[in-house]
N, C-alpha and C. Protein backbone atom coordinates (compact mmCIF):
# COMPACT_ATOMS: atom_id res chain seq x y z
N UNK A 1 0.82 -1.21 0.00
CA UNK A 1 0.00 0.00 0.00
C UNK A 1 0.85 1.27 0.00
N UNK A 2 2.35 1.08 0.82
CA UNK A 2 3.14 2.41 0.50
C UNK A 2 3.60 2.52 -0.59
N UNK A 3 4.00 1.36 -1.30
CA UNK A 3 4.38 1.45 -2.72
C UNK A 3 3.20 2.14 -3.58
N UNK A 4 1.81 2.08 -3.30
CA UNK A 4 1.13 2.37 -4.09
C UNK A 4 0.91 3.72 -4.22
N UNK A 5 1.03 4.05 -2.56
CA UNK A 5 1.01 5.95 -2.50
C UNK A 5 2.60 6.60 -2.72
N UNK A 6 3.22 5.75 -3.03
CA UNK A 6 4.38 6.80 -3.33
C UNK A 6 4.09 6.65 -4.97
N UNK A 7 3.87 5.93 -5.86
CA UNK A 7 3.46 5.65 -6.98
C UNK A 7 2.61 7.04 -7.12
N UNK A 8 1.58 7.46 -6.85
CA UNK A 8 0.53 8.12 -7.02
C UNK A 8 1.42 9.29 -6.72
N UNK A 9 2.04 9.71 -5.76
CA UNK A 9 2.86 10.81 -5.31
C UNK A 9 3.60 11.56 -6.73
N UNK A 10 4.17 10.50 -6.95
CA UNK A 10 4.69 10.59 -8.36
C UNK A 10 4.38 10.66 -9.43
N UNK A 11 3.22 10.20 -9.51
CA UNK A 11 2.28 10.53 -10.94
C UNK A 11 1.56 12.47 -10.71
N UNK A 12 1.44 12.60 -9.58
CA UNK A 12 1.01 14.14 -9.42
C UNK A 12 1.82 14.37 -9.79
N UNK A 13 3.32 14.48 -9.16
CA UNK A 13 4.20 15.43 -9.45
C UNK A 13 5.06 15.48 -11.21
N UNK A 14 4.45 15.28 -11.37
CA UNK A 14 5.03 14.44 -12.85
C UNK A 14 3.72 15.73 -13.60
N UNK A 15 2.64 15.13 -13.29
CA UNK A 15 1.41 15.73 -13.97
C UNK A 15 1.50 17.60 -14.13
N UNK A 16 1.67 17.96 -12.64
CA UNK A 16 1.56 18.84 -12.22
C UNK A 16 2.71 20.32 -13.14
N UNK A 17 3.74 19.01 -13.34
CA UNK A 17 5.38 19.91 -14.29
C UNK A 17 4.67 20.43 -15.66
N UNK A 18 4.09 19.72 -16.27
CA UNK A 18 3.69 19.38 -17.38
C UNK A 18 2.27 20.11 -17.71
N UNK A 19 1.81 21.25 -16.72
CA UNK A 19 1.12 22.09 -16.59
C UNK A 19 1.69 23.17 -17.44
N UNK A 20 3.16 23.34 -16.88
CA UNK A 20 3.85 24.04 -17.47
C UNK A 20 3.84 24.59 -19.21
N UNK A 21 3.35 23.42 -19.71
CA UNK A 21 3.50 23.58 -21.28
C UNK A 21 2.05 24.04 -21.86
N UNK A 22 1.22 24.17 -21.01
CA UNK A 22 -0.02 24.28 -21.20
C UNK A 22 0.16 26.57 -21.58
N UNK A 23 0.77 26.79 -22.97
CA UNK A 23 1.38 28.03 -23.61
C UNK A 23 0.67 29.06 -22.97
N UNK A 24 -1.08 28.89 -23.64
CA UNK A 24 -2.20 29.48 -23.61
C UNK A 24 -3.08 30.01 -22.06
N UNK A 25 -3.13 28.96 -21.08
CA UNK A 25 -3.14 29.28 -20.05
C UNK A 25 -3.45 30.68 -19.52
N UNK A 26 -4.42 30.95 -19.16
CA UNK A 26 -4.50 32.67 -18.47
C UNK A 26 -4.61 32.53 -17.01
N UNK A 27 -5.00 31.44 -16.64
CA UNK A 27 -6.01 31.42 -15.30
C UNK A 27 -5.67 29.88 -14.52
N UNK A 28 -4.76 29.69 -13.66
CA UNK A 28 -4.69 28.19 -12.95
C UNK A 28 -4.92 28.09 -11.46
N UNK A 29 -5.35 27.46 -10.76
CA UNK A 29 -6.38 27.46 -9.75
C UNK A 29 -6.32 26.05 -9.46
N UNK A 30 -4.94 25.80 -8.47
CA UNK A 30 -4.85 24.74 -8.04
C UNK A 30 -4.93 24.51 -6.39
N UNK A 31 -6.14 25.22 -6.06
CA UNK A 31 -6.86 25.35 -4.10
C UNK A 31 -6.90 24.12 -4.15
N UNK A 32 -6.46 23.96 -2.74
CA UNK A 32 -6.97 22.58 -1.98
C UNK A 32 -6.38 21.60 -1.96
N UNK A 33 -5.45 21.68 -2.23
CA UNK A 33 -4.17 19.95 -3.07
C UNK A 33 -3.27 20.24 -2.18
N UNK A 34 -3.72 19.36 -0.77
CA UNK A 34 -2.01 19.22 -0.31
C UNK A 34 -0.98 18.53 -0.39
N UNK A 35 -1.42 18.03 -1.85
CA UNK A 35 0.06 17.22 -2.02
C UNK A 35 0.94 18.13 -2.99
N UNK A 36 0.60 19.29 -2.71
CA UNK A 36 1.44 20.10 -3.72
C UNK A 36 1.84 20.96 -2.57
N UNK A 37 3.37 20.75 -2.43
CA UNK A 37 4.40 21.20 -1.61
C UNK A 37 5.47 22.52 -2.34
N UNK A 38 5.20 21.73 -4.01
CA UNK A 38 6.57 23.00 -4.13
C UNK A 38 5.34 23.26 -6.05
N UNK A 39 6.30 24.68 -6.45
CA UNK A 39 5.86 25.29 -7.63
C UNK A 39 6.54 25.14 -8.69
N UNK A 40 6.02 24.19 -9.53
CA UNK A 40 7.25 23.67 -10.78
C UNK A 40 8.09 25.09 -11.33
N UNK A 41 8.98 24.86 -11.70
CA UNK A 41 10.06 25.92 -12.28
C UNK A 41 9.17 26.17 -13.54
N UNK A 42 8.66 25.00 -14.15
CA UNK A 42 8.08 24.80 -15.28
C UNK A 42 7.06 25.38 -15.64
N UNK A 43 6.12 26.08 -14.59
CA UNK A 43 5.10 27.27 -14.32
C UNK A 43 5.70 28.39 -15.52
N UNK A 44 7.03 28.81 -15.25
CA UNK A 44 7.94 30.05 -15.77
C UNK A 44 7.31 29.98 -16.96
N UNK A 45 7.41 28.53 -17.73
CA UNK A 45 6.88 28.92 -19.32
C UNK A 45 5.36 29.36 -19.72
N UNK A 46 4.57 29.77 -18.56
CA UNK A 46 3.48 30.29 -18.62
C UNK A 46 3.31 31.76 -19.02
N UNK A 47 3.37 32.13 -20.21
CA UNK A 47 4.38 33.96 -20.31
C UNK A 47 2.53 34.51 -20.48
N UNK A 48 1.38 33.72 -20.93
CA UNK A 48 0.35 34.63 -21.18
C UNK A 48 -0.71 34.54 -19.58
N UNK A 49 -0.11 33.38 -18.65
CA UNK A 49 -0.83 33.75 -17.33
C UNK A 49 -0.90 34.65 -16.69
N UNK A 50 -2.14 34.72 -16.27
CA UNK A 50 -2.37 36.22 -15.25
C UNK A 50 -2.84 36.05 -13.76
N UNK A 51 -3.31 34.71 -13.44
CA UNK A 51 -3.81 34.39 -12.08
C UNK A 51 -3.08 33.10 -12.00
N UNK A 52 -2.40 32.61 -11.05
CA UNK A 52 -1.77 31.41 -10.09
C UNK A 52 -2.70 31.71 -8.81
N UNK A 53 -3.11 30.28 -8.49
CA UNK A 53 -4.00 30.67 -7.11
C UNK A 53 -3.31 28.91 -6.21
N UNK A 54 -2.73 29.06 -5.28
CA UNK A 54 -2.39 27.96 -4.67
C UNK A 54 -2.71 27.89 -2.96
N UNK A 55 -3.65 28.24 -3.06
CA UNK A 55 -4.57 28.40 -1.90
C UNK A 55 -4.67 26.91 -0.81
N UNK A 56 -4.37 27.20 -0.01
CA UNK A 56 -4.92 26.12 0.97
C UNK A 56 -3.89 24.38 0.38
N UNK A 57 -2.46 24.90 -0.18
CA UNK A 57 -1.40 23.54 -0.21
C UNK A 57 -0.43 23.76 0.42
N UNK A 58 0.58 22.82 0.86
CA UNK A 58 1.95 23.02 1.43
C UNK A 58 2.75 24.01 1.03
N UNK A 59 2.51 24.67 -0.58
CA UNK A 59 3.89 25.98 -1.03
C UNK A 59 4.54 26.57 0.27
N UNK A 60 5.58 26.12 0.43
CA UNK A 60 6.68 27.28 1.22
C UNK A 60 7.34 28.27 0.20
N UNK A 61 7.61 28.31 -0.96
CA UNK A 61 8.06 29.24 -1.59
C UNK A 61 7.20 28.97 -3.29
N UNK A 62 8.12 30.50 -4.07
CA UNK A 62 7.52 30.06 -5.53
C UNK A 62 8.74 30.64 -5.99
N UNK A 63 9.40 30.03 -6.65
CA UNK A 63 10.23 29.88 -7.57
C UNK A 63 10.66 30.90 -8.64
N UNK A 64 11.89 31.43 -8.60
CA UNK A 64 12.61 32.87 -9.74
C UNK A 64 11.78 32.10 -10.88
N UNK A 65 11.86 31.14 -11.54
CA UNK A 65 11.47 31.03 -13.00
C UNK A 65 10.25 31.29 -13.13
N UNK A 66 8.94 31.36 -12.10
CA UNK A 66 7.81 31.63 -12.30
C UNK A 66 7.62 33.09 -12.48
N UNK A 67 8.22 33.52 -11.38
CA UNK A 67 7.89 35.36 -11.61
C UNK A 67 8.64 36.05 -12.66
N UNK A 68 9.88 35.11 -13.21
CA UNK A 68 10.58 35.76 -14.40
C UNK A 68 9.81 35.21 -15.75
N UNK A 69 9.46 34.21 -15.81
CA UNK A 69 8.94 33.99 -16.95
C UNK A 69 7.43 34.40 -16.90
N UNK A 70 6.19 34.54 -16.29
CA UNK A 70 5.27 34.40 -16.47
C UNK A 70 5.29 35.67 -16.25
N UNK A 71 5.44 36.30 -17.76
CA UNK A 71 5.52 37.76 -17.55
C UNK A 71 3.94 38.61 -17.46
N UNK A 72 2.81 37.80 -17.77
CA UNK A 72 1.63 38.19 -17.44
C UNK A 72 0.93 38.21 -16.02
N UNK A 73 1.51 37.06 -15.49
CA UNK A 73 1.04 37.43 -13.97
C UNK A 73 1.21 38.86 -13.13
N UNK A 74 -0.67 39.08 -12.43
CA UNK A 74 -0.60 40.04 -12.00
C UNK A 74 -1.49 39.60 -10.82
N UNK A 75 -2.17 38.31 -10.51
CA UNK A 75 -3.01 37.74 -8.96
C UNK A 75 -2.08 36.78 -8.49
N UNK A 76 -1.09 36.57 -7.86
CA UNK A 76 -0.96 35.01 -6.76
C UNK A 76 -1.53 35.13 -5.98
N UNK A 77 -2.19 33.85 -5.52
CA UNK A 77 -3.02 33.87 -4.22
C UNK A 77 -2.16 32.90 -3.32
N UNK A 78 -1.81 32.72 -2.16
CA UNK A 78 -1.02 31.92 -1.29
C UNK A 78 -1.53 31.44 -0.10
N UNK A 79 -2.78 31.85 0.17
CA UNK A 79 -3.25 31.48 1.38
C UNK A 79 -3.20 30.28 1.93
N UNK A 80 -3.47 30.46 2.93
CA UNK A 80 -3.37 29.09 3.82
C UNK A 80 -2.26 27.68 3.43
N UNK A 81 -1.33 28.37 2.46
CA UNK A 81 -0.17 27.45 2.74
C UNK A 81 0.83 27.97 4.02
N UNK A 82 2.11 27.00 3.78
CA UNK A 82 3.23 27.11 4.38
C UNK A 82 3.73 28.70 4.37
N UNK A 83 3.92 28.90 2.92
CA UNK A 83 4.68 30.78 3.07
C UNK A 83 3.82 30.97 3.86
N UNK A 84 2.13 31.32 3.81
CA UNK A 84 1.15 31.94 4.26
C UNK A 84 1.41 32.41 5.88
N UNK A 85 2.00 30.93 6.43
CA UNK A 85 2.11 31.17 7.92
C UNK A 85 3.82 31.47 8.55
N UNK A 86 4.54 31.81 7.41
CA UNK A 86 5.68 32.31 7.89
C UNK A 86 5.70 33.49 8.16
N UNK A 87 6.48 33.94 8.91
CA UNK A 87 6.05 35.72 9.49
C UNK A 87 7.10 36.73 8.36
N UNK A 88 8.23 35.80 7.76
CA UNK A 88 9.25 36.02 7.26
C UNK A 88 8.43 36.37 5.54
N UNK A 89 7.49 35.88 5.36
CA UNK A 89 6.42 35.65 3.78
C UNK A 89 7.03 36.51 3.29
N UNK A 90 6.84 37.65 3.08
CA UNK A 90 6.92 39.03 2.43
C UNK A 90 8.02 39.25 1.95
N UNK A 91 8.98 38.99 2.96
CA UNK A 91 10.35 39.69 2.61
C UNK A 91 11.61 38.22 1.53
N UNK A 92 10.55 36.73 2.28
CA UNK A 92 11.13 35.89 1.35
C UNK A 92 10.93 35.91 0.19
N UNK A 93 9.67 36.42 -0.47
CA UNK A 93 9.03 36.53 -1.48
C UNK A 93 10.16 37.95 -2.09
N UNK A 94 10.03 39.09 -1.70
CA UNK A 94 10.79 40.02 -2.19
C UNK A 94 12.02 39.34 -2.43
N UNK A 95 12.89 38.66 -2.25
CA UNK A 95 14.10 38.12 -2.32
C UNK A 95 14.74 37.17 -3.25
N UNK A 96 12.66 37.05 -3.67
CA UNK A 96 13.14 35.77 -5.32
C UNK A 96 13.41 36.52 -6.55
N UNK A 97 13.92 36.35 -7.30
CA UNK A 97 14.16 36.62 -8.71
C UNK A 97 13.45 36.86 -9.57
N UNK A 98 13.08 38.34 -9.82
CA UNK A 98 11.82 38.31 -11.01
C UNK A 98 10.55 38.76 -9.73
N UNK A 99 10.59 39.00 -8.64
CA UNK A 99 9.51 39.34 -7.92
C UNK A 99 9.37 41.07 -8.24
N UNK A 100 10.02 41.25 -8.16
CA UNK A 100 9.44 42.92 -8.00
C UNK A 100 9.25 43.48 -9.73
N UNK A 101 9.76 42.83 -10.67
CA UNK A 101 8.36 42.72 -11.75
C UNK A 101 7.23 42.33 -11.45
N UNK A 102 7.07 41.48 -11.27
CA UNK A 102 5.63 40.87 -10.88
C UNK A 102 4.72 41.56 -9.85
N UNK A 103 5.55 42.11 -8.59
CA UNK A 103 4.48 43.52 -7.64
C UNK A 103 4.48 44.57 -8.69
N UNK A 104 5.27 45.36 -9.47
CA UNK A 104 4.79 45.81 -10.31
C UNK A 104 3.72 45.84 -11.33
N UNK A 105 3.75 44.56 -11.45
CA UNK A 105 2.29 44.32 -12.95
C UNK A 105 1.54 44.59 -11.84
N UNK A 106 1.52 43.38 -10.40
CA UNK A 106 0.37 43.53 -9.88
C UNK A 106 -0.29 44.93 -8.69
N UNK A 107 0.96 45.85 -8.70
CA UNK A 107 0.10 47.35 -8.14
C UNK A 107 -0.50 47.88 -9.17
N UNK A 108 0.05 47.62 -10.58
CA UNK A 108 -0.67 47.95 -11.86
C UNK A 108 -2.43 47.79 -11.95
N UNK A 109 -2.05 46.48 -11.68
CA UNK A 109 -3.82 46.11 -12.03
C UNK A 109 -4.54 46.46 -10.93
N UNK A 110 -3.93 46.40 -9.71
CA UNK A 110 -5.17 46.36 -8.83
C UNK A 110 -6.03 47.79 -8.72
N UNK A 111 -7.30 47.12 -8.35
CA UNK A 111 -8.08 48.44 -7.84
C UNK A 111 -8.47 49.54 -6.70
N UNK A 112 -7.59 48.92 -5.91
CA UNK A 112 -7.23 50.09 -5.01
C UNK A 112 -8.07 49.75 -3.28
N UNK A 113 -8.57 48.40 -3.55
CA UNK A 113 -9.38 48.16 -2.84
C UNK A 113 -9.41 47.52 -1.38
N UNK A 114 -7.48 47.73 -0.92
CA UNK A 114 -7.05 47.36 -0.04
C UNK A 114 -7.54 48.09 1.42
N UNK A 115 -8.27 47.12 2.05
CA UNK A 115 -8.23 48.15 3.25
C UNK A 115 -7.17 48.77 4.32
N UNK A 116 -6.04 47.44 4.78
CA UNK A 116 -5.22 47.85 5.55
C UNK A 116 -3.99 46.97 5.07
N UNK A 117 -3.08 47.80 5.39
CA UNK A 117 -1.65 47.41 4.21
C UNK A 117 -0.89 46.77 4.99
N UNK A 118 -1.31 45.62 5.83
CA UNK A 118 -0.58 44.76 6.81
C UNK A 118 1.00 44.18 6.93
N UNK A 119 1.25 43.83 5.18
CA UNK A 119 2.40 43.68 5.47
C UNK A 119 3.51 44.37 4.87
N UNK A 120 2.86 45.94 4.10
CA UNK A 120 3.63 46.58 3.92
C UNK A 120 3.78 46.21 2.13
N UNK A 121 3.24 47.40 0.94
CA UNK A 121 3.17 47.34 -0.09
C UNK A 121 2.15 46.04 -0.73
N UNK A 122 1.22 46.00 -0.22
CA UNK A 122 0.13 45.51 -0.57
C UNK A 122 0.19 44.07 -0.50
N UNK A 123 1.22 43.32 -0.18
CA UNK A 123 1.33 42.52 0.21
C UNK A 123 0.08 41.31 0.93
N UNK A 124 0.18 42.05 1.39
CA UNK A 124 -1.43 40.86 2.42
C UNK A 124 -2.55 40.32 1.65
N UNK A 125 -2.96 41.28 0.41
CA UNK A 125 -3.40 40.18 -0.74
C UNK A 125 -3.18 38.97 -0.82
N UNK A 126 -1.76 39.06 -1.15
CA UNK A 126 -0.61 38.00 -1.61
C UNK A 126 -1.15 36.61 -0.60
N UNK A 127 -0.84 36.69 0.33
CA UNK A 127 -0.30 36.18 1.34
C UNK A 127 -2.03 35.74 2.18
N UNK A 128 -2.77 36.38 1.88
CA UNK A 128 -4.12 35.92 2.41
C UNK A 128 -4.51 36.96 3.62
N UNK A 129 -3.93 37.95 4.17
CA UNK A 129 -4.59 38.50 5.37
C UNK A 129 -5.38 39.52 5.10
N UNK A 130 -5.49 39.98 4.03
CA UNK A 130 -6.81 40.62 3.87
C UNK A 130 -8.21 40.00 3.19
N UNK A 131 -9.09 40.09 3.90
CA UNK A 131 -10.37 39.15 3.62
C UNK A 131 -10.65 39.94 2.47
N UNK A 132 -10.54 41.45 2.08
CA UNK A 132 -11.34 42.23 1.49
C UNK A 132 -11.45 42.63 0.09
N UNK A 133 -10.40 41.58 -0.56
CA UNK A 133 -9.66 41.22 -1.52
C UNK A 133 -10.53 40.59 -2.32
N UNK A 134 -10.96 41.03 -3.70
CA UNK A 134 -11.80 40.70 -4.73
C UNK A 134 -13.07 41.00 -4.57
């Protein structure tokens, strides 16, 4: 039976890379999957996405190749993962490669509709602590 769930372990993570090639992509919305721990590099080749939502999985981080390549992203959603509950979130996130393009697109788009700027440059979107978001 462990052979069978590490089998399966492996067929997600396999599946999940291979998202990556999916060119066209605007919109991916993978809430609720906690067997998704990390963010394929392979995301990066997503250049016409505009929303990543990884809501409620293990992510502790997201990866330079995503915010450098997916030059359309302007929503990550992160809630209720791992980053979510690090106190450190914000500033690990500032520290990846290709992030502060990406707060750029996304102070671009947004509508202004932040109530309180918790973690400093709008951040708390990101990261889930503002309810008031969308």
């Amino acid at each position: 039976d462990d052979d069978d769930d590490d089998d399966e372990k492996k067929k997600k993570k396999r599946s999940l890379r291979f998202l990556g090639a999916c060119a066209d992509a605007r919109e991916l919305v993978l809430d609720g999957n906690p067997g998704i721990a990390r963010v394929p590099a392979s995301f990066g080749a997503l250049a016409k996405l505009e929303t990543l939502s990884l809501d409620d999985t293990r992510v502790a981080t997201v990866p330079a190749p995503v915010f450098e390549g997916c030059v359309s992203l302007k929503r990550l959603s992160l809630k209720k993962t791992r980053l979510a509950r690090d106190e450190n979130a914000a500033a690990k996130l500032r520290a990846v490669g290709g992030f502060d393009a990406f707060d750029a697109r996304r102070a671009r788009s947004r509508d202004k509709q932040i109530a309180c700027d918790v973690l400093g440059s709008g951040m708390d979107d990101v990261l889930g602590t503002n309810e008031t978001k969308r």
